[in-house]
N, C-alpha and C. Protein backbone atom coordinates (compact mmCIF):
# COMPACT_ATOMS: atom_id res chain seq x y z
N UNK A 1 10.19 -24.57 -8.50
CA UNK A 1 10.07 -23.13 -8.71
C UNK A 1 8.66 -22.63 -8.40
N UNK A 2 7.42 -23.37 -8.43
CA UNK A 2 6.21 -23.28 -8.33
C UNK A 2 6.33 -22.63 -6.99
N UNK A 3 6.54 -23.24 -5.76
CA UNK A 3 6.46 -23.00 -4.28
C UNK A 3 6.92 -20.96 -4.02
N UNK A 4 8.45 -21.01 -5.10
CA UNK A 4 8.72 -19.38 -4.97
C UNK A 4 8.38 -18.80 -5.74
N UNK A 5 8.02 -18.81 -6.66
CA UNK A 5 6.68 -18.36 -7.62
C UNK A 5 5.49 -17.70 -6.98
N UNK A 6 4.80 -18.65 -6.33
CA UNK A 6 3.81 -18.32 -4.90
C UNK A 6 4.40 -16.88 -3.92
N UNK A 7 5.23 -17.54 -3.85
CA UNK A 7 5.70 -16.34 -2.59
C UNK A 7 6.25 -15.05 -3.65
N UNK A 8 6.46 -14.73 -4.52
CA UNK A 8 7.09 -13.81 -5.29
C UNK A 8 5.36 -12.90 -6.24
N UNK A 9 4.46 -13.74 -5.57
CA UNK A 9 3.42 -13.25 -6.32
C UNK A 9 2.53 -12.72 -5.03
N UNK A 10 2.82 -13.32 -3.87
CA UNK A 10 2.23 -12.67 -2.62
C UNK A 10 3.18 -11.09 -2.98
N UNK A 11 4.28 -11.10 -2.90
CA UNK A 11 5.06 -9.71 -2.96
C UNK A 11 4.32 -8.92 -3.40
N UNK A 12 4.75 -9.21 -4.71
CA UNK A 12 4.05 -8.30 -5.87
C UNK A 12 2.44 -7.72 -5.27
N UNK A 13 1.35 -8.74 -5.05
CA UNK A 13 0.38 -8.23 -4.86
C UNK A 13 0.59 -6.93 -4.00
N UNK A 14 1.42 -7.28 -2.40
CA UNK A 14 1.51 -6.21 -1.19
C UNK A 14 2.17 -5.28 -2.35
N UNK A 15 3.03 -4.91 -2.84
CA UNK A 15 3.46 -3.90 -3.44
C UNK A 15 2.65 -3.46 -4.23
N UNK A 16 1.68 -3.77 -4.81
CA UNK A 16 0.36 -3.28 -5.26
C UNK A 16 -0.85 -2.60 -4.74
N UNK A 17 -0.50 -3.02 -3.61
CA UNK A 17 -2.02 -2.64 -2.68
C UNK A 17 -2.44 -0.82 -2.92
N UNK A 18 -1.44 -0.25 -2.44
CA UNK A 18 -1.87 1.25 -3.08
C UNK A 18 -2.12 1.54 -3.97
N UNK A 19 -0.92 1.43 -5.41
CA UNK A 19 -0.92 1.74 -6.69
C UNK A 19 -2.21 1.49 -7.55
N UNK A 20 -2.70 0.21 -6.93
CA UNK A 20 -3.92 -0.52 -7.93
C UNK A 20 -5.12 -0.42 -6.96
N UNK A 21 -5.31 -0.03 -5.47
CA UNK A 21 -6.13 -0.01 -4.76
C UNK A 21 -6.69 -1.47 -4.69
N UNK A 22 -5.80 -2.36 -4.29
CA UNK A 22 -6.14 -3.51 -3.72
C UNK A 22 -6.27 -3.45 -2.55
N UNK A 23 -7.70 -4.19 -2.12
CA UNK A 23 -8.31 -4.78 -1.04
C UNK A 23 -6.80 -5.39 0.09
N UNK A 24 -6.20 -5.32 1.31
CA UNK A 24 -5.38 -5.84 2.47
C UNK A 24 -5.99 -6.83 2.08
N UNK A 25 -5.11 -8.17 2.31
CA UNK A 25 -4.87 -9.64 2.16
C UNK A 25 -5.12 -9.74 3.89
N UNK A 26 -5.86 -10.17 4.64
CA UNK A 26 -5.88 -10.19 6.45
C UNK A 26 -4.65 -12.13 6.28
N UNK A 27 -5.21 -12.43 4.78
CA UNK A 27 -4.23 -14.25 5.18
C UNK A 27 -3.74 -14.34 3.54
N UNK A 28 -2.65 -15.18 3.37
CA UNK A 28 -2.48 -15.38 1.80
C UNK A 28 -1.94 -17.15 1.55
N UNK A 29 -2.49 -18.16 1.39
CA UNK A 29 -1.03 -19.14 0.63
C UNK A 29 -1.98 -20.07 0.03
N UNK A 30 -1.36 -21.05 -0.34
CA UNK A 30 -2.29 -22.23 -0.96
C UNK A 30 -3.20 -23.15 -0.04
N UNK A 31 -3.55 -23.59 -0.67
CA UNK A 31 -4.93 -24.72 -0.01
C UNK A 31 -4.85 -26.37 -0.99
N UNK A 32 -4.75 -26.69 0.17
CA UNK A 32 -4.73 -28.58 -0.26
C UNK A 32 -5.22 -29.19 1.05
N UNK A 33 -5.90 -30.14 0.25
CA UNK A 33 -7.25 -31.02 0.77
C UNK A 33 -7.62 -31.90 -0.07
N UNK A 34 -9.06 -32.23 0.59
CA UNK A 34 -9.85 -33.04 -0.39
C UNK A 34 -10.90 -32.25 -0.13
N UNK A 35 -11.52 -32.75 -1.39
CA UNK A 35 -12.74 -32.55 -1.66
C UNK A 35 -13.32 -33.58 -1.08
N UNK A 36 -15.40 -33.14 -1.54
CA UNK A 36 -16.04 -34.19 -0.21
C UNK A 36 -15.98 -35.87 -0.85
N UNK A 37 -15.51 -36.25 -2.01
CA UNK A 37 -15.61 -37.82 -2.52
C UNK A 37 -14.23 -38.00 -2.18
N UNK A 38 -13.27 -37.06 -1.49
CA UNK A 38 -11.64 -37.54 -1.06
C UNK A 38 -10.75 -37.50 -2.22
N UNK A 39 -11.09 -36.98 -3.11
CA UNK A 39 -10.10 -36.24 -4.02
C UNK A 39 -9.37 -35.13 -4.16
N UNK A 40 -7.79 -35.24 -4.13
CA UNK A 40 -7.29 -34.36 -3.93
C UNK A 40 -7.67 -32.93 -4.60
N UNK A 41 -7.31 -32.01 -3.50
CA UNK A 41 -8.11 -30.51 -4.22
C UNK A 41 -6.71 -29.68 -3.45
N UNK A 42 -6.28 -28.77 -4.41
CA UNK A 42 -5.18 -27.57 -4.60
C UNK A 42 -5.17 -26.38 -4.96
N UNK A 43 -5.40 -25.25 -4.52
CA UNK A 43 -5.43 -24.31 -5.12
C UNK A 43 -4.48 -23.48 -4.81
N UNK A 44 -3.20 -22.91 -5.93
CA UNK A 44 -1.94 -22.01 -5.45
C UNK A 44 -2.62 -20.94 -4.65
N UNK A 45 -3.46 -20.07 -4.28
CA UNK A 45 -3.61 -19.11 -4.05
C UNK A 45 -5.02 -18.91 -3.52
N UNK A 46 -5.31 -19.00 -1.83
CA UNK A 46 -6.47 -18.45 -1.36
C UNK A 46 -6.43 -17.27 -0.37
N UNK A 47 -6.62 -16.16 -0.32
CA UNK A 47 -6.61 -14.94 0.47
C UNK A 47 -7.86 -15.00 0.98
N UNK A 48 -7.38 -14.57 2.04
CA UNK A 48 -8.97 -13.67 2.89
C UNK A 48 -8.37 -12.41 3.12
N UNK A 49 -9.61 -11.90 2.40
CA UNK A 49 -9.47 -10.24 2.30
C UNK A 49 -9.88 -9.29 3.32
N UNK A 50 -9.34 -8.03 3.34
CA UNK A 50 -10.17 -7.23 4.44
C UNK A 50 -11.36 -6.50 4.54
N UNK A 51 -11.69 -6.87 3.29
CA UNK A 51 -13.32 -6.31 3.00
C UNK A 51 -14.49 -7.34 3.37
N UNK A 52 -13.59 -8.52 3.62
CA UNK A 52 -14.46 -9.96 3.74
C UNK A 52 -14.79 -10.84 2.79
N UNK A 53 -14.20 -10.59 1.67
CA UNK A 53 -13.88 -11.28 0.08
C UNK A 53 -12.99 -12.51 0.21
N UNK A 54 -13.35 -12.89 -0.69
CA UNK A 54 -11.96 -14.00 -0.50
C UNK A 54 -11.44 -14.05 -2.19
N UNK A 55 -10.12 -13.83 -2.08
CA UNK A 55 -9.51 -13.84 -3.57
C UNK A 55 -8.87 -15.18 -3.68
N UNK A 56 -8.97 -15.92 -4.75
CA UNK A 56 -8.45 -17.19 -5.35
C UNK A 56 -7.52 -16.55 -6.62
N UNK A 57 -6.92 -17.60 -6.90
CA UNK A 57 -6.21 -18.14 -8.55
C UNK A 57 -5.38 -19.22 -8.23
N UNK A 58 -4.15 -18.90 -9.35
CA UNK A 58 -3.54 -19.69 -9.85
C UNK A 58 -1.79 -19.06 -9.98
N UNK A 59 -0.68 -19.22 -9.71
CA UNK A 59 0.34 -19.02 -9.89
C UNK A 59 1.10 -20.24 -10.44
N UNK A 60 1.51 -19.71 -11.86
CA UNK A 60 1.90 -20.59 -12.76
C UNK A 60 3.31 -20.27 -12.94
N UNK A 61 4.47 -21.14 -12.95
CA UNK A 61 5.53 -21.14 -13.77
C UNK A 61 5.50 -21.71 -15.25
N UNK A 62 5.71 -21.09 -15.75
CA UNK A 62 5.33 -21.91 -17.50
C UNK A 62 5.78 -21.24 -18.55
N UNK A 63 5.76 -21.96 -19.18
CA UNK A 63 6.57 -21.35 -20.64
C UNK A 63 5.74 -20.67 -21.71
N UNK A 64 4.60 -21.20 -21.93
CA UNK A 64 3.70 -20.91 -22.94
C UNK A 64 2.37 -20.40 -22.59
N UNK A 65 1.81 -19.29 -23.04
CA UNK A 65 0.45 -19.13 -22.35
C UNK A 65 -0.48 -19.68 -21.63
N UNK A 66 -0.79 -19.42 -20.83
CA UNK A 66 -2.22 -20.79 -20.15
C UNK A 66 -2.97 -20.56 -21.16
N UNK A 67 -3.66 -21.98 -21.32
CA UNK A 67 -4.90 -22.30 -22.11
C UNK A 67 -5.92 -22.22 -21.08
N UNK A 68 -7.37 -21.97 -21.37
CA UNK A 68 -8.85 -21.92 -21.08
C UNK A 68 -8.83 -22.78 -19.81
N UNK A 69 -8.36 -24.17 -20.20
CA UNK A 69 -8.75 -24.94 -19.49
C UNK A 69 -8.46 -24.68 -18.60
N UNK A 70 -6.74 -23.93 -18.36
CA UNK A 70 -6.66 -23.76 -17.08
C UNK A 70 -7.30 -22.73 -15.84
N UNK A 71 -8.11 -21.70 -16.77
CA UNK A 71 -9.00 -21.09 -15.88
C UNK A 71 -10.04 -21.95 -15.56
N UNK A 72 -10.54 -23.21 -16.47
CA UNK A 72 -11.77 -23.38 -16.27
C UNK A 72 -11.62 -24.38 -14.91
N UNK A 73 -10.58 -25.43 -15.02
CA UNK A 73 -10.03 -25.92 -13.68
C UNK A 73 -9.84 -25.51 -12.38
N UNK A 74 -9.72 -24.46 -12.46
CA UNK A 74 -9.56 -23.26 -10.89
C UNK A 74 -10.90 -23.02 -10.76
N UNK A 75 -11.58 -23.08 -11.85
CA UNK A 75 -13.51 -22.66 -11.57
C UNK A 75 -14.05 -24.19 -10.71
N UNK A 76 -13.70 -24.63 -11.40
CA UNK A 76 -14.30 -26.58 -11.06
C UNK A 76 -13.64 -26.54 -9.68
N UNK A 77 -11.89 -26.36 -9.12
CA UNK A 77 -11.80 -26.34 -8.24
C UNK A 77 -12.67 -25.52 -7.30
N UNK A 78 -12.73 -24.76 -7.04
CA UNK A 78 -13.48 -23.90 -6.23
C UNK A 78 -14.90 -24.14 -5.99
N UNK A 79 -15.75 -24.90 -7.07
CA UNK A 79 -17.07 -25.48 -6.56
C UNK A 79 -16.59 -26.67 -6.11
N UNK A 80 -15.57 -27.53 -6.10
CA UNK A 80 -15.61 -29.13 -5.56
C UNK A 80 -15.50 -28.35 -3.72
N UNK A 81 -14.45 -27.31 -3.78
CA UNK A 81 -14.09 -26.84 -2.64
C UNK A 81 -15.76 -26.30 -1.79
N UNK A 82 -16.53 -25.36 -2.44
CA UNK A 82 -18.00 -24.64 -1.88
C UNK A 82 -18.57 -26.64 -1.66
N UNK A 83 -18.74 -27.24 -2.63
CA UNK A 83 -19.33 -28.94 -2.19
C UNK A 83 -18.78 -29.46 -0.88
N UNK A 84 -17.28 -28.82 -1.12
CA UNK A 84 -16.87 -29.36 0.43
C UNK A 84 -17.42 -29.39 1.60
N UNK A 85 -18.21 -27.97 1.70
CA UNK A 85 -18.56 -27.38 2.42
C UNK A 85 -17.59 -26.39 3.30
N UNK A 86 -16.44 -25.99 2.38
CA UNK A 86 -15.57 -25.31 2.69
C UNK A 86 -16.04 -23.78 2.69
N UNK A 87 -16.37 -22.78 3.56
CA UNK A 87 -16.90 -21.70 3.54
C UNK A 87 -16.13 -20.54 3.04
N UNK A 88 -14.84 -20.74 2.92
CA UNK A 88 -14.01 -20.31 1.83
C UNK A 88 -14.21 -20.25 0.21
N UNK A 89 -14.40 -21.49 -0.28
CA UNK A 89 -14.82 -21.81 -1.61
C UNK A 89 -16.46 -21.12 -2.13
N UNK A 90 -17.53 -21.05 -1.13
CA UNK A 90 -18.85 -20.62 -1.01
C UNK A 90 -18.33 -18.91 -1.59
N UNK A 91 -17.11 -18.36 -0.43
CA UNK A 91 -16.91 -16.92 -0.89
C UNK A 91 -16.60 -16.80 -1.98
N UNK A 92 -15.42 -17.84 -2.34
CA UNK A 92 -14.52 -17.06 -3.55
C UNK A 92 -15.23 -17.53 -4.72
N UNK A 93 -17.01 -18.10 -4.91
CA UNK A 93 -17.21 -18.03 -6.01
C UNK A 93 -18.09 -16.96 -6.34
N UNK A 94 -18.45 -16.36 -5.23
CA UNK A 94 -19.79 -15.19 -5.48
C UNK A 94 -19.07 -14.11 -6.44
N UNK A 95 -19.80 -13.49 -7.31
CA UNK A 95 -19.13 -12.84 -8.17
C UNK A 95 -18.73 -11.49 -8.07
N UNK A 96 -18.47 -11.14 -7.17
CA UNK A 96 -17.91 -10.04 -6.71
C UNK A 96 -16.42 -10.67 -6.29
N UNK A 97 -15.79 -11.81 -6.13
CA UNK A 97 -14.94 -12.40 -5.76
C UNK A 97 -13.87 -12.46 -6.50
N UNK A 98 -12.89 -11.63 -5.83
CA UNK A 98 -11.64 -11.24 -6.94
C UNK A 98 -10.95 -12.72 -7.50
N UNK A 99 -10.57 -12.51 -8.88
CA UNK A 99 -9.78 -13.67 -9.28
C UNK A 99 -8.30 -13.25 -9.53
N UNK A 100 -7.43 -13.86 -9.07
CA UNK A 100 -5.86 -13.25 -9.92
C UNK A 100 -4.98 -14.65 -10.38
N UNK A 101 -4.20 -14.17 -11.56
CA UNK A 101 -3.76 -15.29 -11.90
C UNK A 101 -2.28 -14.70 -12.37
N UNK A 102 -1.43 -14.85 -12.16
CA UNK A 102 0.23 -14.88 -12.19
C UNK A 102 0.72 -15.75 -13.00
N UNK A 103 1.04 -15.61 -14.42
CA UNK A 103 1.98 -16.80 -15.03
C UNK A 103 3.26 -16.31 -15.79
N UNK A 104 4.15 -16.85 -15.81
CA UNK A 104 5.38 -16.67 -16.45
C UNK A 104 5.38 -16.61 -18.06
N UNK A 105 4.90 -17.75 -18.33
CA UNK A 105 4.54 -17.34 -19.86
C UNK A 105 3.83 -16.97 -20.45
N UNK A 106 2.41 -16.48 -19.77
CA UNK A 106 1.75 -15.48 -19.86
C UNK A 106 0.05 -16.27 -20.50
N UNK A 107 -1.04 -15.55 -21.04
CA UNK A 107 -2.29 -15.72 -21.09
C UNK A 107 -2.40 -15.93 -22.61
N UNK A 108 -3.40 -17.37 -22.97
CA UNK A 108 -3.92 -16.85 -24.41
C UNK A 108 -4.80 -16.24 -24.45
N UNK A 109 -5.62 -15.46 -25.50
CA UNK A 109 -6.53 -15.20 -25.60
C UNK A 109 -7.91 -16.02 -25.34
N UNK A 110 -7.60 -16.92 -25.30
CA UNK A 110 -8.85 -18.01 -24.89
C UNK A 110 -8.71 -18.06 -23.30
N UNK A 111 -7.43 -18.17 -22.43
CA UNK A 111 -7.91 -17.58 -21.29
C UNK A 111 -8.15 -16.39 -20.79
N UNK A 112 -7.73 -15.84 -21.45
CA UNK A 112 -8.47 -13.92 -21.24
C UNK A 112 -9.72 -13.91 -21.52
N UNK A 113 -10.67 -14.75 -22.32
CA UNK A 113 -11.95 -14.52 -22.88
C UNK A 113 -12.62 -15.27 -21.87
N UNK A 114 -12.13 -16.51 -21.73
CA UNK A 114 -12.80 -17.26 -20.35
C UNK A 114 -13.07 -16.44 -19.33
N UNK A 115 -11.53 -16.03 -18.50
CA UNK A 115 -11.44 -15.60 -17.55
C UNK A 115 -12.40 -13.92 -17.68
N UNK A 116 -12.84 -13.00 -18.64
CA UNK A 116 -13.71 -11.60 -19.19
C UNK A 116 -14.89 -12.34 -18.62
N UNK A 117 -15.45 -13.53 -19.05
CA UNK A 117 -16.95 -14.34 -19.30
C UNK A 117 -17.52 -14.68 -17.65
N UNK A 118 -16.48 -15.18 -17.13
CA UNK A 118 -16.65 -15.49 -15.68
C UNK A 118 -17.78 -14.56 -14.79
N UNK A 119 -17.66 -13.05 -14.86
CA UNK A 119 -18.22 -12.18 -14.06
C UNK A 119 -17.46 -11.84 -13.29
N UNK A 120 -16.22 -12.41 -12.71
CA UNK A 120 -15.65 -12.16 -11.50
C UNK A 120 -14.53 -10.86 -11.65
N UNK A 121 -14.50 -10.09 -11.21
CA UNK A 121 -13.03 -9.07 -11.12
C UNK A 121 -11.99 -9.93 -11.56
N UNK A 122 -11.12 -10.09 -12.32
CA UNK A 122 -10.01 -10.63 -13.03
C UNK A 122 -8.74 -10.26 -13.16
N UNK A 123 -7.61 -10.19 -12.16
CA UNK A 123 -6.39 -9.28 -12.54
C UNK A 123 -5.68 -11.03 -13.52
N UNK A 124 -5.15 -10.70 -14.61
CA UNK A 124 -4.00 -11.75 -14.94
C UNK A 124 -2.56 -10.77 -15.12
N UNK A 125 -1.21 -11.24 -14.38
CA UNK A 125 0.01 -10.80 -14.16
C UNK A 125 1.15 -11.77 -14.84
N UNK A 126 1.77 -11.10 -15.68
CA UNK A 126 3.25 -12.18 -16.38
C UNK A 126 4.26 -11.60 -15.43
N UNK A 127 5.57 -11.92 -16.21
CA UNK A 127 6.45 -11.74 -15.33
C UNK A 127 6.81 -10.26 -15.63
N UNK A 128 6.56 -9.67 -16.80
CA UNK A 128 6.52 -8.39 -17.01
C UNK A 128 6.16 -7.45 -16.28
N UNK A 129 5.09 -7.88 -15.79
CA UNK A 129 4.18 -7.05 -14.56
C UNK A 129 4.58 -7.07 -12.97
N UNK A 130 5.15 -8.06 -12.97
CA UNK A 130 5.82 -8.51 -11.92
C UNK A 130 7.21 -7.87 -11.78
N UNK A 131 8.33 -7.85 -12.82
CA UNK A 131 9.51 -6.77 -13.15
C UNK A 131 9.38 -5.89 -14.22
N UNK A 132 8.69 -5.19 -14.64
CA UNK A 132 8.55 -4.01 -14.91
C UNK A 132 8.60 -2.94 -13.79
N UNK A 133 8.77 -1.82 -14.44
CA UNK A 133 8.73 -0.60 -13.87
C UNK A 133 7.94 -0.36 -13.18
N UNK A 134 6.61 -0.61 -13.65
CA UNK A 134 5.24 -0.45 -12.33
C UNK A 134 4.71 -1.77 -12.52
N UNK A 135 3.60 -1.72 -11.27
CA UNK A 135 2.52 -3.21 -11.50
C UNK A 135 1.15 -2.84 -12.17
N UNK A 136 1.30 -1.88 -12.60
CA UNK A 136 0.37 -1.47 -13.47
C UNK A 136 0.05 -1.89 -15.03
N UNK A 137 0.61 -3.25 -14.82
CA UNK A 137 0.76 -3.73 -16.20
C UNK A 137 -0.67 -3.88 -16.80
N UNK A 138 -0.17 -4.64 -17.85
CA UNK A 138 -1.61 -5.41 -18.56
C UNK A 138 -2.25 -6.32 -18.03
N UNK A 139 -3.35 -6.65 -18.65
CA UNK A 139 -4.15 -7.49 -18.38
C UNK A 139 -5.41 -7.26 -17.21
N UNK A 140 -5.44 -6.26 -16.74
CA UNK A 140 -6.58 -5.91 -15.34
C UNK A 140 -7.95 -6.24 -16.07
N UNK A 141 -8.72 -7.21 -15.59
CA UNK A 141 -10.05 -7.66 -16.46
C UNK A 141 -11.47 -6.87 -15.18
């Protein structure tokens, strides 16, 4: 379910682009590699934007809120990725660098506080936001 999860959260974003004045996506999907010691590296979600940004996260299927860690893991990813020397990873950590994160069972407060602390623009999206009435849901950090 993870793989259409992904693609059901690319949607959503394009159907957002006006309403919320999101930045055009110019590319959108995941990234897998290694990092530079050859450890596998994944991230659901890397865009290149049309402002010249690059937006990262995470699209989660899950039952129970993400915990911290899991923002803090997408942070760690993204510097193993800038170590890579991946010029992608260099963008999406500068802090002007949008973060979005999509989960089904939605955010604890410990990743909402993480993800506030970061500096970075922060949208987090449940599935509420995703089928609700508008995408104007909660959570815009």
């Amino acid at each position: 379910m993870g793989h259409v999860f992904e693609r059901i959260a690319e949607g959503a974003f394009v159907r957002a682009i006006n309403e919320r004045q999101l930045p055009l996506a110019k590319s959108w999907g995941r990234w897998e590699g290694k990092d530079r010691e050859g450890a596998s590296l994944e991230i659901d979600l890397v865009a290149g934007l049309d402002d010249g940004r690059v937006l990262t996260g995470g699209v989660k299927w899950n039952r129970e809120p993400l915990k911290a860690r899991v923002f803090n893991h997408h942070m760690s990813l993204l510097e193993r990725a800038a170590l890579a020397g991946l010029a992608w990873g260099h963008r999406g950590r500068e802090s002007d660098a949008p973060l979005l994160f999509v989960a089904a069972g939605g955010f604890s407060e410990e990743f909402q506080a993480a993800a506030s602390l970061s500096g970075h623009p922060v949208t987090l999206w449940t599935l509420k936001d995703l089928y609700g009435r508008r995408l104007a849901g909660t959570g815009a950090h």
